[in-house]
Protein backbone atom coordinates (compact mmCIF):
# COMPACT_ATOMS: atom_id res chain seq x y z
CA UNK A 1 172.85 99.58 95.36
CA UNK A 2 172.44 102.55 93.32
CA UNK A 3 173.18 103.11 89.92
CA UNK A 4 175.29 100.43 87.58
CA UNK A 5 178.91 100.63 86.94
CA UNK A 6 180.16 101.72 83.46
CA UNK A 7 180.88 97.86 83.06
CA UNK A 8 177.40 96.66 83.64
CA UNK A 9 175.87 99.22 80.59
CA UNK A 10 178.57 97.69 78.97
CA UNK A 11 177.32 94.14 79.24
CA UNK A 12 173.65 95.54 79.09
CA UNK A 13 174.63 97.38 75.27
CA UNK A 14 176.22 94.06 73.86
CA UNK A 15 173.46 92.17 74.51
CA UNK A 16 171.39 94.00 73.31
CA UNK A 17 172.96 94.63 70.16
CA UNK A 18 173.34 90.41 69.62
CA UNK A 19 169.61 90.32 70.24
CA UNK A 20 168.40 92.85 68.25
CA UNK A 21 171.44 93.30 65.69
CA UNK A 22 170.79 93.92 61.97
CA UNK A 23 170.05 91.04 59.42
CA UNK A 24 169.06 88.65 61.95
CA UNK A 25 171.43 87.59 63.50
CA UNK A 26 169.66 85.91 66.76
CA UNK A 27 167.76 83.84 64.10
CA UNK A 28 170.88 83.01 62.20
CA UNK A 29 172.33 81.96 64.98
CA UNK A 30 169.12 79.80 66.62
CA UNK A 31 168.65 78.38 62.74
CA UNK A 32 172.67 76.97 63.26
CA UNK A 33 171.72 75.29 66.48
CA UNK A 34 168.55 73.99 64.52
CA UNK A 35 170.28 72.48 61.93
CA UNK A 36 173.25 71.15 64.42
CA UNK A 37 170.49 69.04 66.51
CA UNK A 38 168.78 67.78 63.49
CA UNK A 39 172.12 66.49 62.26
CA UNK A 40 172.49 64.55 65.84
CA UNK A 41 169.37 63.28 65.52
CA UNK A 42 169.83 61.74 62.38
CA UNK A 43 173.25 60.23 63.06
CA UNK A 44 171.50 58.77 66.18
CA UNK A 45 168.82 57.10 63.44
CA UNK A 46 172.04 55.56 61.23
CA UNK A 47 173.30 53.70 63.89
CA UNK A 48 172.52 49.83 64.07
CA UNK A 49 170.53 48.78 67.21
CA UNK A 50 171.94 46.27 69.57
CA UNK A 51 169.68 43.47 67.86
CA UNK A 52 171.09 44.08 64.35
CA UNK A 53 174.88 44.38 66.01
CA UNK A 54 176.46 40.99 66.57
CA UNK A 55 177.70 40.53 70.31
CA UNK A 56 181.48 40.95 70.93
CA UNK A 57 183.36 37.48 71.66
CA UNK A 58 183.43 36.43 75.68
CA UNK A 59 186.46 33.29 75.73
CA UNK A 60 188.84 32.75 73.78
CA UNK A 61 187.52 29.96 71.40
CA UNK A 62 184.87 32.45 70.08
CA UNK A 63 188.07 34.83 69.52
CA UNK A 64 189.77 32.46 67.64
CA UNK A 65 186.67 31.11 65.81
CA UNK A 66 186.15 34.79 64.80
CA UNK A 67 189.80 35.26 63.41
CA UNK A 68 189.28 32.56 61.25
């Protein structure tokens, strides 16, 4: 229980250099996951609801009527 292992500064250093690296990179990378769920969001918008889709055919005479 006493002091940390050379692998646990280690782990301790990297972290903090992602968090507080130069040029921002924490905000770079937060801005990314932003833009990512803004994206998915929006492609969940484009989709047609269920009351604009038409229903799939159930027998096969509304199969065939729907070939043509």
């Amino acid at each position: 229980m006493g002091s940390f292992s050379i692998w646990h500064w280690l782990i301790v250093l990297v972290v903090v250099a992602l968090l507080f690296g130069g040029r921002g990179k924490l905000s770079g990378i937060m801005g990314d996951a932003a833009k990512g769920i803004r994206a998915f969001r929006d492609g969940l918008k484009d989709e047609p609801t269920s009351a604009e889709s038409k229903p799939l055919p159930n027998t096969e005479r509304e199969k065939d009527e729907a070939r043509g």
